[in-house]
C-alpha atoms as a PDB file:
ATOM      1  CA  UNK A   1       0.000   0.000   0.000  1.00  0.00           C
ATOM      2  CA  UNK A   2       1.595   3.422  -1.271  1.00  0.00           C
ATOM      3  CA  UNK A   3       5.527   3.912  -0.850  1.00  0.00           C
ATOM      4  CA  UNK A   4       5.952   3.132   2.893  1.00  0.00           C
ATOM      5  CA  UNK A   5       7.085  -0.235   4.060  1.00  0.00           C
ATOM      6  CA  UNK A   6       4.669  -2.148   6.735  1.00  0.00           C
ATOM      7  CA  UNK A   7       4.879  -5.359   9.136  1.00  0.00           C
ATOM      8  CA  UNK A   8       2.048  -7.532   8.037  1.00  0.00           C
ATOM      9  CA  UNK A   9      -0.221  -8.296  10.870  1.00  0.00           C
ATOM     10  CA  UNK A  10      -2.696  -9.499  10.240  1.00  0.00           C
ATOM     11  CA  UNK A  11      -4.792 -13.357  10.545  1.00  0.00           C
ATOM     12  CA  UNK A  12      -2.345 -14.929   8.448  1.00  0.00           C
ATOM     13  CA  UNK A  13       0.607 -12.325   9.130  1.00  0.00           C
ATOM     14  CA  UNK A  14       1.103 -13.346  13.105  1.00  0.00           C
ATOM     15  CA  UNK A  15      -0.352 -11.816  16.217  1.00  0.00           C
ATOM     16  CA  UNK A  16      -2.469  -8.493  15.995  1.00  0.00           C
ATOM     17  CA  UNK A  17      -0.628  -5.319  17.264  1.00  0.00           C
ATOM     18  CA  UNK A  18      -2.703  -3.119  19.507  1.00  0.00           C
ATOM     19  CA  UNK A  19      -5.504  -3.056  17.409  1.00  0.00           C
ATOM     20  CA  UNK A  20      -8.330  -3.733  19.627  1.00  0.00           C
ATOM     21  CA  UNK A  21      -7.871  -0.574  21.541  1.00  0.00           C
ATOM     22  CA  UNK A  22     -10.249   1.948  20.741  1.00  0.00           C
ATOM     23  CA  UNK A  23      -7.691   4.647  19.593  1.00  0.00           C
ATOM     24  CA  UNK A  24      -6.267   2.094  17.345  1.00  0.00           C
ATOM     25  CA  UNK A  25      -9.855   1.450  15.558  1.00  0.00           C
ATOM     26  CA  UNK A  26     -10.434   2.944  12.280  1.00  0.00           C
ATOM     27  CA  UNK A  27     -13.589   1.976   9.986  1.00  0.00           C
ATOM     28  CA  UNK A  28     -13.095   2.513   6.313  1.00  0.00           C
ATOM     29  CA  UNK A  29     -16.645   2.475   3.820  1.00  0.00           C
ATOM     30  CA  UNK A  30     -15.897   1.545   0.810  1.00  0.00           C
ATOM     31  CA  UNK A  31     -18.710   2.815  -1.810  1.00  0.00           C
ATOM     32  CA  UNK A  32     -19.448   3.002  -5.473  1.00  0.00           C
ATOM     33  CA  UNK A  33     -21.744   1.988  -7.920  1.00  0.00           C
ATOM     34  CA  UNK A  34     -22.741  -1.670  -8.648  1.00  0.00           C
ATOM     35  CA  UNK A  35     -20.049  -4.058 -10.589  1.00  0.00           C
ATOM     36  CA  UNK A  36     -17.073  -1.246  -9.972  1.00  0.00           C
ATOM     37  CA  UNK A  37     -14.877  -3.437  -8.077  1.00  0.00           C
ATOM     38  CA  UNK A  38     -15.342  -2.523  -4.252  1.00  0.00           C
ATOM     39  CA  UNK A  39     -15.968  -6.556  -3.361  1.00  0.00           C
ATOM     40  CA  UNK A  40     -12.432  -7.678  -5.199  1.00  0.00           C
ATOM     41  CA  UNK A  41     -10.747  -4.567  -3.381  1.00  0.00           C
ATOM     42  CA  UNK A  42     -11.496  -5.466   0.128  1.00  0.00           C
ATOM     43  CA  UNK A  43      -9.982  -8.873  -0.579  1.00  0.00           C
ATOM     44  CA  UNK A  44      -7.166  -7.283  -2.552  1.00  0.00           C
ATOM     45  CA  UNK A  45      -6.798  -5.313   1.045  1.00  0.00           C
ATOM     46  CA  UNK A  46      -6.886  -8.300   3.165  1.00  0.00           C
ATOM     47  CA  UNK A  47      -4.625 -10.333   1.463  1.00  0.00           C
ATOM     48  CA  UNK A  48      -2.271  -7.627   1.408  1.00  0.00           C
ATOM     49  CA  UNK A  49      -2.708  -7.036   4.952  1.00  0.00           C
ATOM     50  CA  UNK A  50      -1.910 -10.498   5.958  1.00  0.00           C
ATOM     51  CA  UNK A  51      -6.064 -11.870   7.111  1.00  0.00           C
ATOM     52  CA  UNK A  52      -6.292 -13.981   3.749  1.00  0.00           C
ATOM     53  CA  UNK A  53      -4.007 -16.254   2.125  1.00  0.00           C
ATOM     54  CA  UNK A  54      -5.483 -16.197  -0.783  1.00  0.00           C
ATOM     55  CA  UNK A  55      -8.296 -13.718  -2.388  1.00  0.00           C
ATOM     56  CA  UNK A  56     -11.382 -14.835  -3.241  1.00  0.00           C
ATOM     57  CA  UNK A  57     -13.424 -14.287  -6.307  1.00  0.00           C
ATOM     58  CA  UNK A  58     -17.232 -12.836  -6.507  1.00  0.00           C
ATOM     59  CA  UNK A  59     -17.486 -15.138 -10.092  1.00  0.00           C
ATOM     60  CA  UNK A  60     -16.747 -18.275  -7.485  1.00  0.00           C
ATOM     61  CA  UNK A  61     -18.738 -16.821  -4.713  1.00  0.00           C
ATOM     62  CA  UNK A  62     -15.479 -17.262  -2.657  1.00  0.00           C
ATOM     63  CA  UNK A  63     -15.507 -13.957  -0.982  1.00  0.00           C
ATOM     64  CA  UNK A  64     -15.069 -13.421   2.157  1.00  0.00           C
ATOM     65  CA  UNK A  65     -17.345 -10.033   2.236  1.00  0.00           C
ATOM     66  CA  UNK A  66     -20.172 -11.673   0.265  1.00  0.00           C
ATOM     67  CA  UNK A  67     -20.967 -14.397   2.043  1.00  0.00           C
ATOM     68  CA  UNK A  68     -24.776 -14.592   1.775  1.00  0.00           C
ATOM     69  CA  UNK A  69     -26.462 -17.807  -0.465  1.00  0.00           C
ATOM     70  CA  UNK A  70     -28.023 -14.555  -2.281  1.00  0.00           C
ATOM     71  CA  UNK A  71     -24.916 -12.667  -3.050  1.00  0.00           C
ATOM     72  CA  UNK A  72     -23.087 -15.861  -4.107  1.00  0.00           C
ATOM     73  CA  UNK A  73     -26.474 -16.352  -6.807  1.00  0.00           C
ATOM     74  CA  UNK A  74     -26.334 -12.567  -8.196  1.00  0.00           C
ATOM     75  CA  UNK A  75     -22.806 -12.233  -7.868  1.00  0.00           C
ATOM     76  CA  UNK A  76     -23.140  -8.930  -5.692  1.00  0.00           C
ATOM     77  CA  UNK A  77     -23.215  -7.672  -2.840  1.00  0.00           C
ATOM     78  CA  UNK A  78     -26.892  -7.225  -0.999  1.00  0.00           C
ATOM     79  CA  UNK A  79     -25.951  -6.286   2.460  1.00  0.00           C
ATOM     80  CA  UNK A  80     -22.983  -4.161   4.335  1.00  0.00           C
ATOM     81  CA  UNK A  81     -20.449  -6.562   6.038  1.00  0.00           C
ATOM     82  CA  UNK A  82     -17.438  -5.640   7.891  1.00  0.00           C
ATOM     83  CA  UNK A  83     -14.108  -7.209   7.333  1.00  0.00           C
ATOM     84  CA  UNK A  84     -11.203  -7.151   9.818  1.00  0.00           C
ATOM     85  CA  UNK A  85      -7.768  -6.600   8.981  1.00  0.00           C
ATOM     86  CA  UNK A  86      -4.809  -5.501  11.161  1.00  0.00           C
ATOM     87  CA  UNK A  87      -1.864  -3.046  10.021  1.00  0.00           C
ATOM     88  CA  UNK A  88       0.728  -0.867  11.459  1.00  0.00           C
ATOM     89  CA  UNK A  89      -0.795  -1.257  14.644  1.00  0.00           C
ATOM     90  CA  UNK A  90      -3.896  -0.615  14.081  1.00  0.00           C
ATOM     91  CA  UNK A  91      -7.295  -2.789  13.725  1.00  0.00           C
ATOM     92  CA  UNK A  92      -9.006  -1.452  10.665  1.00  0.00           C
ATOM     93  CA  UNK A  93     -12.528  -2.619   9.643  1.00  0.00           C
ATOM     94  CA  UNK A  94     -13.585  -2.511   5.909  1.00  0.00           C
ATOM     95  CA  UNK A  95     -16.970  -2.015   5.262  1.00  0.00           C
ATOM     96  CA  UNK A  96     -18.089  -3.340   2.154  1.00  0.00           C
ATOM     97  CA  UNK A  97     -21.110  -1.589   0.545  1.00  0.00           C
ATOM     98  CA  UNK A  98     -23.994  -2.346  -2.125  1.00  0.00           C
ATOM     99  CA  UNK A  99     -23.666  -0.564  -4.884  1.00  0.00           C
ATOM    100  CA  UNK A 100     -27.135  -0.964  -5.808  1.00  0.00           C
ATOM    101  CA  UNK A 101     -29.682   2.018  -5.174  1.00  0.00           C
ATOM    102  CA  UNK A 102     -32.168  -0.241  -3.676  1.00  0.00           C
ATOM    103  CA  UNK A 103     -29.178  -0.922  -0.800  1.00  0.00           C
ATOM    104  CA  UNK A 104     -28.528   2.499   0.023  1.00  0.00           C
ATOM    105  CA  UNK A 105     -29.847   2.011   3.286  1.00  0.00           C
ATOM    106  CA  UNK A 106     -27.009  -0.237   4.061  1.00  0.00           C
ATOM    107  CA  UNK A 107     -24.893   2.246   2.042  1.00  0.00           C
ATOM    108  CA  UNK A 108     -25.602   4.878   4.894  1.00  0.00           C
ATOM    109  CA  UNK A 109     -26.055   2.729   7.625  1.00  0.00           C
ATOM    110  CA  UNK A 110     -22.350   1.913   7.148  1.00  0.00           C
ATOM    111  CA  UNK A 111     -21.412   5.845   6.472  1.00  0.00           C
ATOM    112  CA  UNK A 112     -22.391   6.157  10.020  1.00  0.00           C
ATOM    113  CA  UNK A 113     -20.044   4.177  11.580  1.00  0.00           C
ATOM    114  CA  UNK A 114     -17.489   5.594   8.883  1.00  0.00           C
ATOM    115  CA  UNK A 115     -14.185   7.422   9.668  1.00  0.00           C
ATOM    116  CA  UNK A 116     -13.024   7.298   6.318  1.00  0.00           C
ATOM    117  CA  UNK A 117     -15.132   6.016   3.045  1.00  0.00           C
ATOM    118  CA  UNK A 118     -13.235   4.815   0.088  1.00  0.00           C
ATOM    119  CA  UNK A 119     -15.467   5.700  -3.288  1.00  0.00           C
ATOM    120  CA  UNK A 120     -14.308   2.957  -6.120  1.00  0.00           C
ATOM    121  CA  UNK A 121     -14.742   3.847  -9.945  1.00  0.00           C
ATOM    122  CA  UNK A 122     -14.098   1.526 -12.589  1.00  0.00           C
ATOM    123  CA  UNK A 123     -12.540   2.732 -15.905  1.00  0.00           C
ATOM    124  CA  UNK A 124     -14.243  -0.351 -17.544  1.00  0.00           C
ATOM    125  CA  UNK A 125     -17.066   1.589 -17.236  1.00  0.00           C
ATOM    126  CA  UNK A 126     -18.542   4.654 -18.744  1.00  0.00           C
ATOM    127  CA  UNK A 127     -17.758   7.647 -16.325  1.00  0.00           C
ATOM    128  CA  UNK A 128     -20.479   9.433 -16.799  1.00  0.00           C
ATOM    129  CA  UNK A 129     -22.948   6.776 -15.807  1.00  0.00           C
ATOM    130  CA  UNK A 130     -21.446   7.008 -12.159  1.00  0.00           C
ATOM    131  CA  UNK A 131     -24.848   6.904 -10.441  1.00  0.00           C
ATOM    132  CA  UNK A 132     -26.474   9.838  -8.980  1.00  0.00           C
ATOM    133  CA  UNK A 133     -26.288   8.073  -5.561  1.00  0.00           C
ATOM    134  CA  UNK A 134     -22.671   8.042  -5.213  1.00  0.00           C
ATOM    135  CA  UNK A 135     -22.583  11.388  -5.701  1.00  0.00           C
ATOM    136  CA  UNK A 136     -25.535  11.925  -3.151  1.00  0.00           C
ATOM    137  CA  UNK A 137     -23.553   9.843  -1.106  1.00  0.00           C
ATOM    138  CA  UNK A 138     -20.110  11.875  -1.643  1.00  0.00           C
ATOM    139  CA  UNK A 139     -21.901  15.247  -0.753  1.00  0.00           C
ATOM    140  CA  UNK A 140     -23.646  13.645   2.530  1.00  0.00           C
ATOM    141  CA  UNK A 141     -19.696  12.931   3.534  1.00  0.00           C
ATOM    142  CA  UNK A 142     -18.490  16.589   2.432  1.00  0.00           C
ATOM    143  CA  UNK A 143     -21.527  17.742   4.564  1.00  0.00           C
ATOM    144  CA  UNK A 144     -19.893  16.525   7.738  1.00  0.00           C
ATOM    145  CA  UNK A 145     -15.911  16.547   6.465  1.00  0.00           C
ATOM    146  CA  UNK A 146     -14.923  12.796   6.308  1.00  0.00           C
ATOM    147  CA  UNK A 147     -11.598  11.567   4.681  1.00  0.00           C
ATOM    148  CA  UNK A 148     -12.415  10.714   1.155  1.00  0.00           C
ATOM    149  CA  UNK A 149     -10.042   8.925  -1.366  1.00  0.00           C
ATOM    150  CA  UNK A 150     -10.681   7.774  -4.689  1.00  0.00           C
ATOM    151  CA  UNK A 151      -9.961   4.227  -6.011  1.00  0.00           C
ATOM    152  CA  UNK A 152     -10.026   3.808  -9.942  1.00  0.00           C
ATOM    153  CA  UNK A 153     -10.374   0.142 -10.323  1.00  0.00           C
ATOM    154  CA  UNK A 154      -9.922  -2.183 -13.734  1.00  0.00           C
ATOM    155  CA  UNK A 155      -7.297  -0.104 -14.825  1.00  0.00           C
ATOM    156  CA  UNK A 156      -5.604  -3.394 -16.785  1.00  0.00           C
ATOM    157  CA  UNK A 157      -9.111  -3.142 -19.004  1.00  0.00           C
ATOM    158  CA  UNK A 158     -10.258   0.731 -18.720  1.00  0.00           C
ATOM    159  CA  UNK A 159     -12.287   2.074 -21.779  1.00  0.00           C
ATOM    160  CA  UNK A 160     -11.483   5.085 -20.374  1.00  0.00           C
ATOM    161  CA  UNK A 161      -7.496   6.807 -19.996  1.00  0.00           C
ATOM    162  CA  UNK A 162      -6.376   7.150 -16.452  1.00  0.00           C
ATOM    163  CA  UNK A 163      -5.974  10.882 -16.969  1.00  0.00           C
ATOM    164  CA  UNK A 164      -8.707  11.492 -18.775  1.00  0.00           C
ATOM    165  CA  UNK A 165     -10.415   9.415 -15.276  1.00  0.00           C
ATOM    166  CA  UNK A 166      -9.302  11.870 -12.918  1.00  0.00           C
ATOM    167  CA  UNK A 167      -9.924  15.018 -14.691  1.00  0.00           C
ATOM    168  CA  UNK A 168     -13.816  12.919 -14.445  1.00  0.00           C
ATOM    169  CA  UNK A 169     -13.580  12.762 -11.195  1.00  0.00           C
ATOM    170  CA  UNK A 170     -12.461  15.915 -10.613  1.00  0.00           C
ATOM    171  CA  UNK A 171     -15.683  16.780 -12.504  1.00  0.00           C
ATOM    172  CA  UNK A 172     -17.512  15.150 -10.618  1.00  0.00           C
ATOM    173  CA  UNK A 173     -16.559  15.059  -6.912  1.00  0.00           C
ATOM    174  CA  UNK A 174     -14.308  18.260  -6.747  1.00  0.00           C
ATOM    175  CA  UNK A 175     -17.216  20.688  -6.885  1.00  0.00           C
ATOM    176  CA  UNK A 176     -15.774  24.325  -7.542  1.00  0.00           C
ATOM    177  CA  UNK A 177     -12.061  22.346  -6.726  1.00  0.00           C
ATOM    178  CA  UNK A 178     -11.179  19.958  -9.211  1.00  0.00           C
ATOM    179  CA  UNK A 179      -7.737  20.287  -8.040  1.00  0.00           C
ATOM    180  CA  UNK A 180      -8.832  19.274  -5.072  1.00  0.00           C
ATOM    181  CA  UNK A 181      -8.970  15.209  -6.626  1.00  0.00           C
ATOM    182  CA  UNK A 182      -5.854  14.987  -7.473  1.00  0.00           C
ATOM    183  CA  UNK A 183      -3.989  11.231  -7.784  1.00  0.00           C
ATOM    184  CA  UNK A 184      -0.511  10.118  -6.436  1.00  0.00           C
ATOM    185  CA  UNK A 185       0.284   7.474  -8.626  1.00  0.00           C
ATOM    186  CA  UNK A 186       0.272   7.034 -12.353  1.00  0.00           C
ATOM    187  CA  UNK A 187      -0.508   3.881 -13.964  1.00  0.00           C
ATOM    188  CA  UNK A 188       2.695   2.588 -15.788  1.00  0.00           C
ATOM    189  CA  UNK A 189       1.310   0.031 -18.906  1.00  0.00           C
ATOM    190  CA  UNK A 190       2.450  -2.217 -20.623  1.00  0.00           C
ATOM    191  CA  UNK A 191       2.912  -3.430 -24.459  1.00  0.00           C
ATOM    192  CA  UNK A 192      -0.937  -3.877 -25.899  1.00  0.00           C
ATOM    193  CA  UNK A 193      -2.273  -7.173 -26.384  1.00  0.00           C
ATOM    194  CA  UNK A 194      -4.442  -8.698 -29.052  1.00  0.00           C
ATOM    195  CA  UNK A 195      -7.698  -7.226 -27.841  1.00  0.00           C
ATOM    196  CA  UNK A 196      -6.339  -4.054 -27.720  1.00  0.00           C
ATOM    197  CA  UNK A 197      -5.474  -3.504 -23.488  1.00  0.00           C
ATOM    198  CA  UNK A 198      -2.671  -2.704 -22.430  1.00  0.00           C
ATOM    199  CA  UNK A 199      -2.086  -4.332 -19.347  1.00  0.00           C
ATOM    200  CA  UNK A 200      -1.387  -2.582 -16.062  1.00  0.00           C
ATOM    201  CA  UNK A 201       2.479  -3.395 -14.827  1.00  0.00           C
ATOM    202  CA  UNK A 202       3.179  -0.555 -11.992  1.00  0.00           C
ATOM    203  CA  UNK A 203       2.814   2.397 -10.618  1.00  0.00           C
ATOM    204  CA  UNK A 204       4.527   5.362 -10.078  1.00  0.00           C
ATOM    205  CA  UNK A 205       4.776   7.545  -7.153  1.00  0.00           C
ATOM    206  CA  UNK A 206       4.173  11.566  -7.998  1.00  0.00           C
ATOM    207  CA  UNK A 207       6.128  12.421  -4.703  1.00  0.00           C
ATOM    208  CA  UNK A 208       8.722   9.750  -4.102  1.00  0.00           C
ATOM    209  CA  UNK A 209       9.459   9.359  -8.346  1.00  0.00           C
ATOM    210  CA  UNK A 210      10.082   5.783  -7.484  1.00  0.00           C
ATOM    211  CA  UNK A 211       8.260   3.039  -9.981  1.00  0.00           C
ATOM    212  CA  UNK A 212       6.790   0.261  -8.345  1.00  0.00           C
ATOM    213  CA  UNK A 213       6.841  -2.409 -10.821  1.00  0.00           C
ATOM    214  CA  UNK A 214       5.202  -5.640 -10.615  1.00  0.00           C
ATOM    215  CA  UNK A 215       5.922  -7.114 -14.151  1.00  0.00           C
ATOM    216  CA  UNK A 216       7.914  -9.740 -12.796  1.00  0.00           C
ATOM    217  CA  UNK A 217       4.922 -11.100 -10.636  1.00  0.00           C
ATOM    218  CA  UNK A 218       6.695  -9.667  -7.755  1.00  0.00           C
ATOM    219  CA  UNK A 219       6.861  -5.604  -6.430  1.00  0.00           C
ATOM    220  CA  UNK A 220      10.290  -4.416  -7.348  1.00  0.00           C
ATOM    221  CA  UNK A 221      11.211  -0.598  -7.267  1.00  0.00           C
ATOM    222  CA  UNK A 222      13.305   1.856  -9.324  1.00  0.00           C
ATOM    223  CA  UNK A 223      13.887   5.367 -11.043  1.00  0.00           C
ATOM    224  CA  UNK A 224      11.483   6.516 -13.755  1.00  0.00           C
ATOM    225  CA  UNK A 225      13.125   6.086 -17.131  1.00  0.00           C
ATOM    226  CA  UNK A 226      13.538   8.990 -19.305  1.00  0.00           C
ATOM    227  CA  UNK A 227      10.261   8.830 -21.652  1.00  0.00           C
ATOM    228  CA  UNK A 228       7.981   8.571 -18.240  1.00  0.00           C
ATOM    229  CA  UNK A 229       9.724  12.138 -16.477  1.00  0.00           C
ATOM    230  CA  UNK A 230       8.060  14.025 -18.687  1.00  0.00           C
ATOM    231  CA  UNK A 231       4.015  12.937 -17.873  1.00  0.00           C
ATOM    232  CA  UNK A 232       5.328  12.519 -14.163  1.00  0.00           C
ATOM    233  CA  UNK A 233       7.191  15.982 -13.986  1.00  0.00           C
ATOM    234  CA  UNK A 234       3.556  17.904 -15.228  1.00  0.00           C
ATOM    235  CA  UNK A 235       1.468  15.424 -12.835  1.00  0.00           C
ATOM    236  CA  UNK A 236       3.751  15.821  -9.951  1.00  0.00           C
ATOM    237  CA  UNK A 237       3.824  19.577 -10.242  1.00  0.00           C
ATOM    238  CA  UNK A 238       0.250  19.592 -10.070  1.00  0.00           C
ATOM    239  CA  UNK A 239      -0.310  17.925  -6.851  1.00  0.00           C
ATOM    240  CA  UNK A 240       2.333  19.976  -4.857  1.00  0.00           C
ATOM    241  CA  UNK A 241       0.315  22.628  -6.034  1.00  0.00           C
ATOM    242  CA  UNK A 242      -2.566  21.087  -4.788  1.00  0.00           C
ATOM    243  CA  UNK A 243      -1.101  20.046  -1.146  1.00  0.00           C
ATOM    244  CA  UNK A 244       0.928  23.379  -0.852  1.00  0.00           C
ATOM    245  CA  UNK A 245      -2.884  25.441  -1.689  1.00  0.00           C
ATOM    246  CA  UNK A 246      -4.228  23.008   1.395  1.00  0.00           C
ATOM    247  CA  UNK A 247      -1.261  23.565   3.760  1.00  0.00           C
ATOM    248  CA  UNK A 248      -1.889  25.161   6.983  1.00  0.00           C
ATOM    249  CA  UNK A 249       2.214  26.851   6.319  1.00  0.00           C
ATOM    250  CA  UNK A 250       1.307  30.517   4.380  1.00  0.00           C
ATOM    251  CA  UNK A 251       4.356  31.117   3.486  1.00  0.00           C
ATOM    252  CA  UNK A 252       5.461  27.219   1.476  1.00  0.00           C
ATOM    253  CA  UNK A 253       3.385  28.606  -1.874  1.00  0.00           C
ATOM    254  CA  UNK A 254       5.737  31.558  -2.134  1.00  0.00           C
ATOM    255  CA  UNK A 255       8.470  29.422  -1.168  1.00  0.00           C
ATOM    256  CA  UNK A 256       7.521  26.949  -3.701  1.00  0.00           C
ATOM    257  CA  UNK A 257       6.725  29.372  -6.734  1.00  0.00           C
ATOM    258  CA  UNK A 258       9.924  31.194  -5.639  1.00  0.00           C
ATOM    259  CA  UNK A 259      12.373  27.813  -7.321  1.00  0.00           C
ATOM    260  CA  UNK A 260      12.427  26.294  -3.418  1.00  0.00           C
ATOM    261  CA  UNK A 261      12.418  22.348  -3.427  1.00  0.00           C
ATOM    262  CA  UNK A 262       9.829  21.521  -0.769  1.00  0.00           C
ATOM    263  CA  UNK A 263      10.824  18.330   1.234  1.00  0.00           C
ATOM    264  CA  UNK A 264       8.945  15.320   0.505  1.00  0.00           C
ATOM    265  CA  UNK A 265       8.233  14.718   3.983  1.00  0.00           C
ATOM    266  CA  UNK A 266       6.653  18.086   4.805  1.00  0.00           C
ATOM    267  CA  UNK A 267       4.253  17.859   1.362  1.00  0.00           C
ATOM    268  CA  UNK A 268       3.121  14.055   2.993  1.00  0.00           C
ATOM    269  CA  UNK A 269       2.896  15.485   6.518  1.00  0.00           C
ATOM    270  CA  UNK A 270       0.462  17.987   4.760  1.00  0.00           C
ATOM    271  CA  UNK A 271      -1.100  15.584   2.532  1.00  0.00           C
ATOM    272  CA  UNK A 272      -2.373  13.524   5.122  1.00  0.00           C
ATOM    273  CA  UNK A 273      -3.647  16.703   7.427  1.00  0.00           C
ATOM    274  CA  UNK A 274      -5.137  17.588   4.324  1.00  0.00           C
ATOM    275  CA  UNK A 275      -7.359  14.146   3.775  1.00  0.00           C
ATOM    276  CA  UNK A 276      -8.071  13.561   7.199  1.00  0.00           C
ATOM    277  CA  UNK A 277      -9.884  17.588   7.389  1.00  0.00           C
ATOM    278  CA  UNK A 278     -11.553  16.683   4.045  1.00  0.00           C
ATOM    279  CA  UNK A 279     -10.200  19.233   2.094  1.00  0.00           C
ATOM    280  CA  UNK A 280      -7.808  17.124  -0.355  1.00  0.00           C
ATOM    281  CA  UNK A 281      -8.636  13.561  -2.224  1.00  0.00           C
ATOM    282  CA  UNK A 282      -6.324  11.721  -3.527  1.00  0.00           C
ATOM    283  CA  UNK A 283      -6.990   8.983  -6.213  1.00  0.00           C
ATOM    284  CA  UNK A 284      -5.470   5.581  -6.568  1.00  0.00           C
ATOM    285  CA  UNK A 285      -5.192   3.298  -9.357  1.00  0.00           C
ATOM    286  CA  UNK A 286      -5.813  -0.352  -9.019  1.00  0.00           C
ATOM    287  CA  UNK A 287      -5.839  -3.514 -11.016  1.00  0.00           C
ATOM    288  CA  UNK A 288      -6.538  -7.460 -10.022  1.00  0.00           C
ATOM    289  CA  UNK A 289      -3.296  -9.380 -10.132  1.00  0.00           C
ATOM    290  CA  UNK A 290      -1.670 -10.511 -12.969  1.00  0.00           C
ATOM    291  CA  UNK A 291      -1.339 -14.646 -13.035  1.00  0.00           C
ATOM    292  CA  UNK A 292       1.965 -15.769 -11.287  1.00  0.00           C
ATOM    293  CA  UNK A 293       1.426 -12.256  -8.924  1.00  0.00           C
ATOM    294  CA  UNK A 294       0.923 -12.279  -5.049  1.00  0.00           C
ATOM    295  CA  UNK A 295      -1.106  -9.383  -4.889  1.00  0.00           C
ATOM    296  CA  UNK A 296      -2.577  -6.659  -7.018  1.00  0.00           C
ATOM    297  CA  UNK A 297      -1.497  -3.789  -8.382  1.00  0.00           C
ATOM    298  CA  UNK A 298      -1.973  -0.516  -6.178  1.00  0.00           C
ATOM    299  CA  UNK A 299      -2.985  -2.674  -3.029  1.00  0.00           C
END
């Protein structure tokens, strides 16, 4: 998960940290519209996090989110249920959502008990069809200032660019801000197959300008080459902009438009005050894993 490096603690990672004390409790919502991927993200999460061994598949009704005879017959998810999963010391509980309308109650029911809601896109899927009540459901979290970060999923078979997805979702969720969605990774693909995808084979990080590449099946990490600084020099210039315009420091947007190189660590330290005020959301890319591949991309 994102650039930093984490002991995995989870059911199949060893013995929970202190995650059963109520300061260590967070509860994440994830939410989006029907078929956009939050199901195979929450076992994408848990696998990374150490609770599965394996992730399961909605197609198999192997999930460990939908476990209802009915979801496992439609292949979606009818009610909220709450999975489990320890990291960094703390116990975090993923809330996975309907995306159908006629759910919403469950929708909302798990907003309440929300400290943070993850709202999952899929480029596979026309952008502008991103139902009304996600967007109800993004302004009744703006209302009350909850963290809110954007996931594009089924980035390995988007019908839609990754850029041309966030500018969307700018559109869409930044109200008079669009440069207020902003991502932190961009979606490194690779040659084009037959039916014309190009498959998803890393990531690359706008503030560290390290590639995480996971071509090999496994995550392995180096410098951008030389026909990937350009995109990544305009992207990451953007969202310093963007973090710098949130920062609570007055003076670090004359400091930055003035030629000074602002520390990496004080634009994250104001990144994250930024997301947890909800001011400032970031998107992520992510994509299932690739055969012979431990995990997913972006999880």
């Amino acid at each position: 998960m994102g650039d930093k490096a984490h002991t995995r603690t989870g059911a199949a990672g060893g013995t929970p940290a202190a995650g059963h004390h109520p300061r260590a409790l967070r509860n994440v919502a994830l939410v989006g519209h029907s078929g956009s991927g939050k199901t195979t993200l929450v076992e994408a999460l848990a696998q990374t996090a150490g609770a599965l061994g394996r992730a399961g598949r909605v197609e198999d009704g192997t999930t460990v989110s939908d476990h209802a005879e009915i979801e496992h017959r439609q292949n979606r998810s009818v009610q909220l249920s709450l999975v489990p999963v320890d990291w960094d010391g703390h116990r975090i509980n993923l809330l996975d959502t309907p995306g159908y309308a006629d759910f919403v109650g469950e929708v909302r029911a798990g907003l309440r008990a929300a400290d943070a809601a993850l709202f999952v896109v899929s480029a596979a899927q026309d952008p502008e069809a991103v139902a009304a009540t996600t967007r109800a459901l993004w302004e009744e979290c703006a209302a009350v200032a909850m963290p809110r970060a954007l996931v594009v999923t089924h980035i390995d078979t988007a019908r839609t660019p990754f850029d041309a997805m966030t500018r969307i979702c700018g559109e869409l969720f930044g109200g008079d801000d669009p440069d207020a969605v902003l991502p932190l990774y961009l979606p490194v693909l690779g040659p084009e197959a037959a039916d014309g995808h190009a498959p998803l084979t890393g990531l690359t990080g706008l503030l560290t300008e390290r590639v995480f590449d996971y071509s090999s099946g496994e995550r392995a990490e180096h410098p951008p080459s030389g026909d990937e600084r350009a995109p990544l020099a305009e992207a990451r210039a953007r969202l310093i902009e963007g973090i710098i315009a949130e920062s609570e420091d007055e003076t670090l947007m004359d400091r930055y438009l003035g030629g000074e190189a602002i520390d990496t660590g004080t634009l994250i330290t104001d990144l994250e005050r930024a997301v947890a005020r909800g001011s400032f959301h970031p998107v992520l890319a992510a994509a299932p894993a690739a055969e012979g591949a431990r995990q997913g991309i972006g999880t």
